[in-house]
Protein backbone atom coordinates (compact mmCIF):
# COMPACT_ATOMS: atom_id res chain seq x y z
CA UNK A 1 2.39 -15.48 -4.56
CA UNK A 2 -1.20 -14.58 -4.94
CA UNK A 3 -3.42 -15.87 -7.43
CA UNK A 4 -7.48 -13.84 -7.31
CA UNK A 5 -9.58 -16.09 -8.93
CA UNK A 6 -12.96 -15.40 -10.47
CA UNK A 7 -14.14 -13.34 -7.15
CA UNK A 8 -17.90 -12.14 -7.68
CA UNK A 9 -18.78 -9.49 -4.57
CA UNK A 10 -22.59 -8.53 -4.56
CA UNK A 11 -24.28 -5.96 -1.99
CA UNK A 12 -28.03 -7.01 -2.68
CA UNK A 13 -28.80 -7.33 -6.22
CA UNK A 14 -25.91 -5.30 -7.16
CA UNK A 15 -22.44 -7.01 -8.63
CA UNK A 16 -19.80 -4.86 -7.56
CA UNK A 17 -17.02 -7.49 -8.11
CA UNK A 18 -18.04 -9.72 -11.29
CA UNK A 19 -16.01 -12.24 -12.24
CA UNK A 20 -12.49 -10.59 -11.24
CA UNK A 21 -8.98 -12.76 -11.91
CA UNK A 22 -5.61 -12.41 -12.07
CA UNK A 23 -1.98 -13.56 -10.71
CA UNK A 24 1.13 -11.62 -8.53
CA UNK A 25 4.35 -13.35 -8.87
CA UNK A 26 7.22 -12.52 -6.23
CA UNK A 27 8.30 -9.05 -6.87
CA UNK A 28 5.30 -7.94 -9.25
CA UNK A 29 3.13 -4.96 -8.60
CA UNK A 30 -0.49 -5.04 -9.86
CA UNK A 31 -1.80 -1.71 -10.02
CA UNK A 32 -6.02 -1.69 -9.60
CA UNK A 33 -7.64 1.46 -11.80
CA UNK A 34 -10.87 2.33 -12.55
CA UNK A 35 -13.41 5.16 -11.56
CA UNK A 36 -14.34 6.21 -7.58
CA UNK A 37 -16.92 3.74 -6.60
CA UNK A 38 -15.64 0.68 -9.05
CA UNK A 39 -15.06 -1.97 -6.46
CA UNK A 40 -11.45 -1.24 -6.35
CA UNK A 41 -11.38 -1.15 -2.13
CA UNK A 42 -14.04 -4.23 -1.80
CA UNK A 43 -11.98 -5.96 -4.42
CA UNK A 44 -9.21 -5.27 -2.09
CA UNK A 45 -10.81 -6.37 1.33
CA UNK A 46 -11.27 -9.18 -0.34
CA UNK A 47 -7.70 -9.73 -0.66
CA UNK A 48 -6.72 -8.97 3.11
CA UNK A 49 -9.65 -11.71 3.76
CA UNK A 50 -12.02 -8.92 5.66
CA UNK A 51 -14.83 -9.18 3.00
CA UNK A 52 -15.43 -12.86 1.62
CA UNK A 53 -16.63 -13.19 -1.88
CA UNK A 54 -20.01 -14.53 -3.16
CA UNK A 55 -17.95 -16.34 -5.82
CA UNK A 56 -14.31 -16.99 -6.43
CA UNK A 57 -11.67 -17.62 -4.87
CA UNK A 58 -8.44 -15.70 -3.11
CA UNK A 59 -5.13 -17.83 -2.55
CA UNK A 60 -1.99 -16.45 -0.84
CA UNK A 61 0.71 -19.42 -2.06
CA UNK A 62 -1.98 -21.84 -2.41
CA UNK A 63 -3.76 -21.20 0.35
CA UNK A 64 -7.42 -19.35 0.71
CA UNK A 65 -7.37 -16.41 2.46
CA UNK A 66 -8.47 -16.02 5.63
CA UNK A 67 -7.81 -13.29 7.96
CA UNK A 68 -7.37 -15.25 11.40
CA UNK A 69 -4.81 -17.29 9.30
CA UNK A 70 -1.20 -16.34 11.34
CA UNK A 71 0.06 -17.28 7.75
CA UNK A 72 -1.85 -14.91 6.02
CA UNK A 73 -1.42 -12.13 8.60
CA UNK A 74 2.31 -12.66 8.81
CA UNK A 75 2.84 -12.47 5.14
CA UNK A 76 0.83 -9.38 4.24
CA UNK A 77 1.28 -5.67 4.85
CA UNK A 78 -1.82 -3.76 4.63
CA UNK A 79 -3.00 -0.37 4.68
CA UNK A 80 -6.47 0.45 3.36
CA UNK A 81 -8.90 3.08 4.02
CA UNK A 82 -10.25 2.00 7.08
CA UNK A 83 -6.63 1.36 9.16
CA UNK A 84 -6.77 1.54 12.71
CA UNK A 85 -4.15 2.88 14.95
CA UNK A 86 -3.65 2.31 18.58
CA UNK A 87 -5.91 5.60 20.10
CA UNK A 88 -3.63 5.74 23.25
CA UNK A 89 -0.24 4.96 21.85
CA UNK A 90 1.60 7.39 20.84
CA UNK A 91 3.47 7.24 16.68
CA UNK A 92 6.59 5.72 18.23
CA UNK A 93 4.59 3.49 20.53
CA UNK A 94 2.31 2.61 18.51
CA UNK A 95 5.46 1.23 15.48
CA UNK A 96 7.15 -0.78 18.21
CA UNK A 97 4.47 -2.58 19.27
CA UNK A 98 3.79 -3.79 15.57
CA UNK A 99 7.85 -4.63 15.27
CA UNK A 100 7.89 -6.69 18.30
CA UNK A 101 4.64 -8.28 17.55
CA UNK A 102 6.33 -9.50 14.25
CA UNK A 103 9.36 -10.55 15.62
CA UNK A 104 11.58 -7.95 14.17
CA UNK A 105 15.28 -7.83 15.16
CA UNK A 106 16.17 -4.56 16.92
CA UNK A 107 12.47 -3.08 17.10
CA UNK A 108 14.06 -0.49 18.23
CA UNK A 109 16.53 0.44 15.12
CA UNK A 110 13.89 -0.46 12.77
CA UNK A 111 11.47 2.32 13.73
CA UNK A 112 13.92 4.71 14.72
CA UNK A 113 14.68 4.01 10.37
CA UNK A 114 11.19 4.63 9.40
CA UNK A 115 10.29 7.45 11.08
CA UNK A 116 12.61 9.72 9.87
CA UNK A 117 12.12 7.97 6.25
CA UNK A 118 9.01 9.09 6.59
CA UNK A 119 9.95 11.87 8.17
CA UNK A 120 7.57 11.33 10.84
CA UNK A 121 10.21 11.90 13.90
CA UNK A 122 8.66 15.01 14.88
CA UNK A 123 5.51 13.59 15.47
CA UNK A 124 7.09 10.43 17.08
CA UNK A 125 5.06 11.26 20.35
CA UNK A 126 1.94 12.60 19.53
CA UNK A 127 -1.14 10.46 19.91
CA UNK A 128 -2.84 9.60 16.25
CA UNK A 129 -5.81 11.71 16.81
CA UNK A 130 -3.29 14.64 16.46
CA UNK A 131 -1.71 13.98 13.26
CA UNK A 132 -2.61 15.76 10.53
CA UNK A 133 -4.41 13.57 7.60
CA UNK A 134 -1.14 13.63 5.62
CA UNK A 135 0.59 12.30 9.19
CA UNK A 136 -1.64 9.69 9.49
CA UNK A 137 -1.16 8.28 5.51
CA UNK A 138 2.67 8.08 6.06
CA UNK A 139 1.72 6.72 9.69
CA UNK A 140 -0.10 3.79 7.82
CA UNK A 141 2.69 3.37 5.16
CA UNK A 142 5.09 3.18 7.81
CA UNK A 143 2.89 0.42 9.92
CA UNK A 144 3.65 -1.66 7.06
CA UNK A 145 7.84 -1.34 7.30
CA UNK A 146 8.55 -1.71 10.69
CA UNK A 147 7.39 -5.75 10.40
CA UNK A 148 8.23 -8.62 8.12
CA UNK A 149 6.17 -8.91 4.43
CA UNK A 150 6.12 -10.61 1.37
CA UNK A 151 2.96 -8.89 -0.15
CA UNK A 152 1.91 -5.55 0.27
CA UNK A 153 -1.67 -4.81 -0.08
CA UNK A 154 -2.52 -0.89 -0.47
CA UNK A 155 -5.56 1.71 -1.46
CA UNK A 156 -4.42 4.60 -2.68
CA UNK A 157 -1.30 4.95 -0.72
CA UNK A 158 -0.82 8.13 -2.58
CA UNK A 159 -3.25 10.22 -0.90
CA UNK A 160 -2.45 13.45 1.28
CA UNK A 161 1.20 13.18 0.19
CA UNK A 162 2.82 15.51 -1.36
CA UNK A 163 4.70 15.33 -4.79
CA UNK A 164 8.05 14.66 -2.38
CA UNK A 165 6.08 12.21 -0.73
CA UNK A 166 4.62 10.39 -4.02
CA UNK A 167 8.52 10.18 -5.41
CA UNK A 168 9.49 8.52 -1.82
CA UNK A 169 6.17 6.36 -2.50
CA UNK A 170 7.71 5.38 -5.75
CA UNK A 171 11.02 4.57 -5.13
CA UNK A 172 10.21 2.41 -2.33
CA UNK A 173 8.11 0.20 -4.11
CA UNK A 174 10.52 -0.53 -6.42
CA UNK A 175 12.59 -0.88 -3.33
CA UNK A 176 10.01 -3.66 -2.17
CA UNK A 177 9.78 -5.19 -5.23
CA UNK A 178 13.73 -5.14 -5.88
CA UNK A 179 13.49 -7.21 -2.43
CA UNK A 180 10.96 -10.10 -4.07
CA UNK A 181 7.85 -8.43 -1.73
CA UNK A 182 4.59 -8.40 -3.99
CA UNK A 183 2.36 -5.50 -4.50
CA UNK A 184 -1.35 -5.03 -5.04
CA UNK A 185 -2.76 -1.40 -5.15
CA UNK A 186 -5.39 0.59 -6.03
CA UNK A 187 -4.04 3.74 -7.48
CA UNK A 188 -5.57 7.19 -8.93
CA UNK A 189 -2.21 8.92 -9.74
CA UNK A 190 -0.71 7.80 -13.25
CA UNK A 191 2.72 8.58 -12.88
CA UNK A 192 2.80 6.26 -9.88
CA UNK A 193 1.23 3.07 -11.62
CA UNK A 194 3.60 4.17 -14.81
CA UNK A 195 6.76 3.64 -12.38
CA UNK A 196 5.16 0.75 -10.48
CA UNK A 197 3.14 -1.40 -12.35
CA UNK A 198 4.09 -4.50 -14.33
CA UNK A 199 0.11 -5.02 -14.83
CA UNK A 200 -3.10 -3.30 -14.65
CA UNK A 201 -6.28 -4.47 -13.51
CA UNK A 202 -9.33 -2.39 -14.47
CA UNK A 203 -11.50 -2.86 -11.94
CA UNK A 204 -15.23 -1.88 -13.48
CA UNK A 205 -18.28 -0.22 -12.01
């Protein structure tokens, strides 16, 4: 499914990505650890094809990631640090847009499905701005299941939820991954890698 290859990421004379590799088969998760400041969310952008490397190489199913690739963008699921919502949509308006973008059968239905999974249905017609910062994390999570993916690419999905909301988090990725979609995350909570991961990257500083 994905194969990260050697990717070197410098910012000047400093290596912040050297040398990084490794595989995700259909239905693996690949958990990304290592200290604040490690690389761990470049080494990601690199992933999602928003930051290129200096060196290496990134291949979704053979092909080298690029972002402006309808392939690439139709296959991955992504919510990193820097998401953007839709300022002057409101929660519900802003998770049918993304369904019907991607083609999803009864748009409608769909959402309707992950906002009260996420238990975001009280909220469902606020504007982002409004939301709280543990609104906005499930707002992002739930971006990425109202549309079609085969890999799911996250940064510390785990943030600003609560221990109810890290056991949801855990059991739907084994969900996803029960359903032959890939992960890749960077993670800082332990017992969430322990129930996710089938391999660890350490990602260095």
């Amino acid at each position: 499914m994905l194969e990260v290859e050697g990717v070197v990421r410098r910012f000047g004379e400093k290596a912040v990505l050297d040398g990084v590799s490794f595989r995700v088969e259909p239905g693996e998760a690949v958990v990304l650890t290592g200290p604040n400041g490690a690389g761990k969310t470049t080494l990601l952008r690199c992933v999602v094809g928003s930051d290129k490397p200096d060196a290496g190489a990134v291949r979704l199913n053979g092909r080298v990631v690029d972002e402006a690739d309808p392939l690439v963008r139709a296959a991955m699921a992504v919510a990193l640090d820097d998401v953007d919502f839709f300022p002057d949509l409101a929660v519900v308006e802003h998770l049918d847009l993304l369904a019907r973008a991607h083609g999803v059968d009864e748009p409608e239905v769909l959402v309707d499905e992950v906002l009260e999974e996420l238990g975001l249905e009280g909220a469902a017609a606020q504007l982002p701005v409004t939301l709280s910062s543990g609104q906005r994390q499930r707002l992002a999570l739930a971006s990425c299941l109202v549309r079609p993916r085969r890999l799911l690419v996250l940064d510390e999905p785990e943030q600003r939820l609560d221990v109810a909301g890290r056991r949801w988090l855990a059991e739907r990725l084994l969900a996803e991954k029960a359903d032959g979609v890939s992960v890749v995350m960077a993670c800082h909570d332990p017992d969430l890698a322990d129930a996710v991961a089938d391999r660890r990257v350490e990602v260095g500083g």
